[in-house]
C-alpha atoms as a PDB file:
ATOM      1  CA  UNK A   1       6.086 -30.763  34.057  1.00  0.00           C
ATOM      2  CA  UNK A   2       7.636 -33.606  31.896  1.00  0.00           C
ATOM      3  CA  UNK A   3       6.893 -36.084  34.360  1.00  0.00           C
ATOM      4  CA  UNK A   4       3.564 -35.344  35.306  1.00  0.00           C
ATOM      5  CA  UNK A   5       2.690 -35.908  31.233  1.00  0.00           C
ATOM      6  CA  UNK A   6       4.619 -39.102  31.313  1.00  0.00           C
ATOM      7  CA  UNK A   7       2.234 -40.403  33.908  1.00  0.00           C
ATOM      8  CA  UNK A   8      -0.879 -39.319  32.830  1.00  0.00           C
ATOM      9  CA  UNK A   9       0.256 -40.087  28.806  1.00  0.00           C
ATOM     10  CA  UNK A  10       2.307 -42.931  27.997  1.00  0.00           C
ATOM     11  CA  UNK A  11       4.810 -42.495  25.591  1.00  0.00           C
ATOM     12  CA  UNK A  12       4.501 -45.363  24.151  1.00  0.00           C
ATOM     13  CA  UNK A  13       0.702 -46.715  21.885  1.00  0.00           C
ATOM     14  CA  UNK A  14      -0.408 -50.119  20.792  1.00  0.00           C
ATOM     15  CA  UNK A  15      -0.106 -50.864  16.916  1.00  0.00           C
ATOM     16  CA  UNK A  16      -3.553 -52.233  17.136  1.00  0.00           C
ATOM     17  CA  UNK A  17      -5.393 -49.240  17.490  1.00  0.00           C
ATOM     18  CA  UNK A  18      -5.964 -47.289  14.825  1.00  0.00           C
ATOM     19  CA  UNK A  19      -9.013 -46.195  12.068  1.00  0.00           C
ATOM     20  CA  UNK A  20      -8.402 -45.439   7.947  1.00  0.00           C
ATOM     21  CA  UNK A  21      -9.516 -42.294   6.374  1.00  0.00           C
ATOM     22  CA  UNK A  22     -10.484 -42.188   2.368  1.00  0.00           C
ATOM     23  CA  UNK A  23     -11.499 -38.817   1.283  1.00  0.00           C
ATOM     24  CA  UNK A  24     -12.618 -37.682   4.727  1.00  0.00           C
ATOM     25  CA  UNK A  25     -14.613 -40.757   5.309  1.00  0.00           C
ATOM     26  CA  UNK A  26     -13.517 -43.162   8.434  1.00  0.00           C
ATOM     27  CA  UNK A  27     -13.319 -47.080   6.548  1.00  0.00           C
ATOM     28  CA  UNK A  28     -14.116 -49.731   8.972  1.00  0.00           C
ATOM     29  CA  UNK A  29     -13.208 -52.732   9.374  1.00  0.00           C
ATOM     30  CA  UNK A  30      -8.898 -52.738   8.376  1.00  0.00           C
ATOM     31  CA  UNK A  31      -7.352 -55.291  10.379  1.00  0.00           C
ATOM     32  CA  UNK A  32      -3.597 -54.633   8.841  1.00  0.00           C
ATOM     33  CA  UNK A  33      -1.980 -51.443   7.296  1.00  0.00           C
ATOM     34  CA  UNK A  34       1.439 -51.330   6.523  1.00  0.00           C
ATOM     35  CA  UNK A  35       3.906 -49.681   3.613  1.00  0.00           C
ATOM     36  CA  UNK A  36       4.744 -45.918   5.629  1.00  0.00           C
ATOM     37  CA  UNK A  37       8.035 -46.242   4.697  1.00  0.00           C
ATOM     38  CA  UNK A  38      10.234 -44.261   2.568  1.00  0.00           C
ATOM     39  CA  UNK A  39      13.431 -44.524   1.799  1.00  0.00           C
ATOM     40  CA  UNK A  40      16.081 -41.642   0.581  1.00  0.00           C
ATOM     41  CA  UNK A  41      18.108 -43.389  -2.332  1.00  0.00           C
ATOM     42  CA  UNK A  42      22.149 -42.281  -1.521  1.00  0.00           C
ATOM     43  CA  UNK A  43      24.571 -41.735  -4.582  1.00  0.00           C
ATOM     44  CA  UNK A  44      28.227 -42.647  -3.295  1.00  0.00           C
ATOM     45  CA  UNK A  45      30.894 -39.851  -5.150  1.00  0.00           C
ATOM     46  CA  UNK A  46      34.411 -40.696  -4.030  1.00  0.00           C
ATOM     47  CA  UNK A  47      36.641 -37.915  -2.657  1.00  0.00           C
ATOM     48  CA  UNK A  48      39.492 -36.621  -4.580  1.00  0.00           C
ATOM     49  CA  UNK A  49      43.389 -36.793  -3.453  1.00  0.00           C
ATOM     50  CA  UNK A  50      43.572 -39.218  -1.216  1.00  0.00           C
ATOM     51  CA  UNK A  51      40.945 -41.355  -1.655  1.00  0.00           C
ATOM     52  CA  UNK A  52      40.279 -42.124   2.067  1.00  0.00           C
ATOM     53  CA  UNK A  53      36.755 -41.034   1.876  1.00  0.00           C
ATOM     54  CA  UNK A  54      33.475 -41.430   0.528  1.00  0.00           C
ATOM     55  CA  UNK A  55      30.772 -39.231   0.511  1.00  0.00           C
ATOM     56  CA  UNK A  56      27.043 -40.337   0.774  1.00  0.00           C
ATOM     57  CA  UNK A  57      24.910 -37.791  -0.860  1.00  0.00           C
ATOM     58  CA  UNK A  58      21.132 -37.972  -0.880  1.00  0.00           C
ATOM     59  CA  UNK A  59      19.236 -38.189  -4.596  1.00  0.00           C
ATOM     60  CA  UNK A  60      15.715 -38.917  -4.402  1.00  0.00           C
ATOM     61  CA  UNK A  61      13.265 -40.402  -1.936  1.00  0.00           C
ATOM     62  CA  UNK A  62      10.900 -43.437  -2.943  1.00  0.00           C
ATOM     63  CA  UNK A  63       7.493 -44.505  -1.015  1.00  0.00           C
ATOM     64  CA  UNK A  64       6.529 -47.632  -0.576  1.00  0.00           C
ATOM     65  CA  UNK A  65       2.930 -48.569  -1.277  1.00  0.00           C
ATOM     66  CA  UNK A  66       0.314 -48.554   1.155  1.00  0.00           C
ATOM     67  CA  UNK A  67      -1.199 -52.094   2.103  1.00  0.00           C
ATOM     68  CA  UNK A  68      -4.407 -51.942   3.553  1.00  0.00           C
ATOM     69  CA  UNK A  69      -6.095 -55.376   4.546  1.00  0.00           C
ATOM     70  CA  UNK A  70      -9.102 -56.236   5.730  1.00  0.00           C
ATOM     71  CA  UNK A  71     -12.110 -59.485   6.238  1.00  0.00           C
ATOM     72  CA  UNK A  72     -14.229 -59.542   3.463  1.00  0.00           C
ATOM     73  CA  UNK A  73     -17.622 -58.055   3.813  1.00  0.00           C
ATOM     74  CA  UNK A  74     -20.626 -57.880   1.927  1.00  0.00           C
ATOM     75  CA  UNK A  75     -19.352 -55.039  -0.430  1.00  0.00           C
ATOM     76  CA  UNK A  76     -17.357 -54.643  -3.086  1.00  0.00           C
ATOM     77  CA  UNK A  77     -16.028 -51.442  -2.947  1.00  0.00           C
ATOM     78  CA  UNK A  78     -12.300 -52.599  -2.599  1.00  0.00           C
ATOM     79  CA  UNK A  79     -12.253 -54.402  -5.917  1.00  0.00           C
ATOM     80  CA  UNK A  80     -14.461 -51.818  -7.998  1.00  0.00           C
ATOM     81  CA  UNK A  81     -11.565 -49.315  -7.188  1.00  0.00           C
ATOM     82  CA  UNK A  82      -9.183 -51.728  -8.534  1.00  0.00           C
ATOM     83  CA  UNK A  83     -11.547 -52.829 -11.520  1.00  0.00           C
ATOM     84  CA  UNK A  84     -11.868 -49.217 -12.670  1.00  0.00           C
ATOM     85  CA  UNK A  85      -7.930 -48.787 -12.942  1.00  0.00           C
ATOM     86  CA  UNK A  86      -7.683 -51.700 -14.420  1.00  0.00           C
ATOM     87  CA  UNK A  87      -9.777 -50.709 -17.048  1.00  0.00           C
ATOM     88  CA  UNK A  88      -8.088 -47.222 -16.951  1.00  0.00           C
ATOM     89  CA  UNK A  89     -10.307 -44.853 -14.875  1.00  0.00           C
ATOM     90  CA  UNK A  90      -8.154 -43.925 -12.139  1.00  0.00           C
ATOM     91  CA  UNK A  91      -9.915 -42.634  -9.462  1.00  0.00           C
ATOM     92  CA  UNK A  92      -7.289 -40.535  -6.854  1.00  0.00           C
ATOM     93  CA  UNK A  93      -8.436 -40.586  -3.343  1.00  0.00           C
ATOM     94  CA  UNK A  94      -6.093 -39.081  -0.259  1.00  0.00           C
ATOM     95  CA  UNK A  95      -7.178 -40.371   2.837  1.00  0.00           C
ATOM     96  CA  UNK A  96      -5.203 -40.885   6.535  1.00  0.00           C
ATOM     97  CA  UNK A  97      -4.457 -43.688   9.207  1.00  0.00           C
ATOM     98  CA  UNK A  98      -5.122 -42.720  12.124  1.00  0.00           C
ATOM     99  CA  UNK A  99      -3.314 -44.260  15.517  1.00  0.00           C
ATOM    100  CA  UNK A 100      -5.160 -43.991  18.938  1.00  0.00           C
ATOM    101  CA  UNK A 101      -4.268 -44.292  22.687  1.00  0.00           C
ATOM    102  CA  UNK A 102      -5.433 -46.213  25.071  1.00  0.00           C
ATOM    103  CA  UNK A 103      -7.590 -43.482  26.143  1.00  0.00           C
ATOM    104  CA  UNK A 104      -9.027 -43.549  21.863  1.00  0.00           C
ATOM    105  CA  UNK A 105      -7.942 -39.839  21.587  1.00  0.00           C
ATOM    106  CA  UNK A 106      -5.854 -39.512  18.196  1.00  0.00           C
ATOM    107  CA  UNK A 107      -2.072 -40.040  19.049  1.00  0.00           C
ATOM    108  CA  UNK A 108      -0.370 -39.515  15.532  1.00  0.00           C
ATOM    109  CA  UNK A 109      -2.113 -39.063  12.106  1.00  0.00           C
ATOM    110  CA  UNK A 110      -0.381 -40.048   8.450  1.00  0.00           C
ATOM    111  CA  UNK A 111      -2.104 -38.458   6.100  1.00  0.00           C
ATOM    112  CA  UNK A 112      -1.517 -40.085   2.523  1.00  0.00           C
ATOM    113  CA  UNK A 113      -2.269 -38.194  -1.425  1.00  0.00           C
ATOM    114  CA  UNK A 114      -3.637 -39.134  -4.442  1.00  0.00           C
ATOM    115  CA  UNK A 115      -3.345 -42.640  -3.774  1.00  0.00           C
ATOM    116  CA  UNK A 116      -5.199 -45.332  -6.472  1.00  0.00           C
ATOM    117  CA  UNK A 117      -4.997 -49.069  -6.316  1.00  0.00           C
ATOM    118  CA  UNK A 118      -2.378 -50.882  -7.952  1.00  0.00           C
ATOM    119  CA  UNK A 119      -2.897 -54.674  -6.439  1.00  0.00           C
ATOM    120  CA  UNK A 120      -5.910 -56.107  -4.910  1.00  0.00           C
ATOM    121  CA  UNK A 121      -5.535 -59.379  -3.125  1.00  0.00           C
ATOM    122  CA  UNK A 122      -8.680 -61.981  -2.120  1.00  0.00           C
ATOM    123  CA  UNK A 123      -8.500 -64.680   0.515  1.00  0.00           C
ATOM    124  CA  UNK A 124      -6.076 -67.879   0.770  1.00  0.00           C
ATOM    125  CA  UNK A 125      -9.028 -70.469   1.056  1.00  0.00           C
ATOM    126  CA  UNK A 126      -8.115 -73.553   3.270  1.00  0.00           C
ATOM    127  CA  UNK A 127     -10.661 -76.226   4.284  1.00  0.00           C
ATOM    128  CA  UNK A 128      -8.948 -76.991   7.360  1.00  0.00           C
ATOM    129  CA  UNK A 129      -8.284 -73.458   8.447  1.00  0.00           C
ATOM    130  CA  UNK A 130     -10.342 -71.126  10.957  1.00  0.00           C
ATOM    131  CA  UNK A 131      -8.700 -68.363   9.618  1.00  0.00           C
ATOM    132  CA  UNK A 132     -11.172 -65.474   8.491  1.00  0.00           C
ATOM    133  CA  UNK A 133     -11.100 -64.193   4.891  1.00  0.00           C
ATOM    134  CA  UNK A 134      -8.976 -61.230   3.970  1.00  0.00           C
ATOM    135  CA  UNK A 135      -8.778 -59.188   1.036  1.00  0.00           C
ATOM    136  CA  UNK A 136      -6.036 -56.696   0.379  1.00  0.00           C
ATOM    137  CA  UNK A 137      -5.757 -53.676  -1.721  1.00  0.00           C
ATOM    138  CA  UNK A 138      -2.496 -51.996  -2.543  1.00  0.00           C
ATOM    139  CA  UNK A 139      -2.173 -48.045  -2.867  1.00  0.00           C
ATOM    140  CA  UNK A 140       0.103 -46.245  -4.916  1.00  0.00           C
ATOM    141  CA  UNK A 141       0.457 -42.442  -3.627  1.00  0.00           C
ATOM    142  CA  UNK A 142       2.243 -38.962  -3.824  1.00  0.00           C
ATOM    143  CA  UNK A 143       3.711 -38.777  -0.906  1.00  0.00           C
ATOM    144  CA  UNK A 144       2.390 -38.841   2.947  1.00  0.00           C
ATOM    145  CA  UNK A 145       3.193 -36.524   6.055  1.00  0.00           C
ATOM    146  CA  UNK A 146       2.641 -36.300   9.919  1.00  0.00           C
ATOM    147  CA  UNK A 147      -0.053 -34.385  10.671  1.00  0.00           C
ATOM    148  CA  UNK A 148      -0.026 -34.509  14.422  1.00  0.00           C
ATOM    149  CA  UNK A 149       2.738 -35.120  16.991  1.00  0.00           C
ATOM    150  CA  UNK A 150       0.915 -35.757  20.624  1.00  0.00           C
END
């Protein structure tokens, strides 16, 4: 049975397809996402007697924030999040990214919590560059889970 879903499912997915959620609504148009990382901060507490060992004990876990780039459209609804916090009316959203397989059925879902932006980024302009224009925005969130698992 294992091997028959190995060759009709590969185990393996591109990072290049995927879609962003915000508050239930798929975002088009995110060329880049990255920041799903956390990382479980480890206190070091010596053992007594001999001293030959050291214990590595888990304290707290810290998230990285969520980068989520895309090319600039025609709206601005990137930079009015940001422009509200800024100017103290956080607006929470949760949302999810979303990777697909080759066959674009949903392979593994992150879903993200009360994130708000804490960085927007525009473009790098160059004159001699054919590079299209990206703006960034930078989440700050409670936490994010697996929601599916093939």
């Amino acid at each position: 049975m294992l091997r028959k879903w190995f060759s009709i499912r590969p185990y393996v997915v591109g990072v290049y397809r995927f879609r962003v959620e915000l508050d239930g609504m798929l975002v088009a148009g995110f060329s880049e996402v990255s920041g799903l990382t956390a990382v479980t901060e480890l206190q070091e507490v010596p053992e007594g007697g001999l001293n030959q060992y050291v214990h590595r004990l888990p304290v707290r876990t810290k998230l990285e924030p969520i980068v989520l780039k895309r090319g600039m459209t025609l709206t601005n609804e990137l930079w009015n999040w940001y422009a509200d916090v800024r100017e103290g009316r956080i607006v929470r959203k949760s949302g999810a990214i979303i990777l697909y397989n080759e066959y674009d059925l949903e392979f593994r879902r992150w879903n993200f919590y009360d994130a708000y932006p804490t960085k927007w980024s525009g473009p790098e302009l160059n004159a001699s560059s054919s590079d299209i224009a990206v703006e960034a925005i930078e989440l700050t969130h409670n936490g994010f889970k697996v929601a599916s698992w093939f």
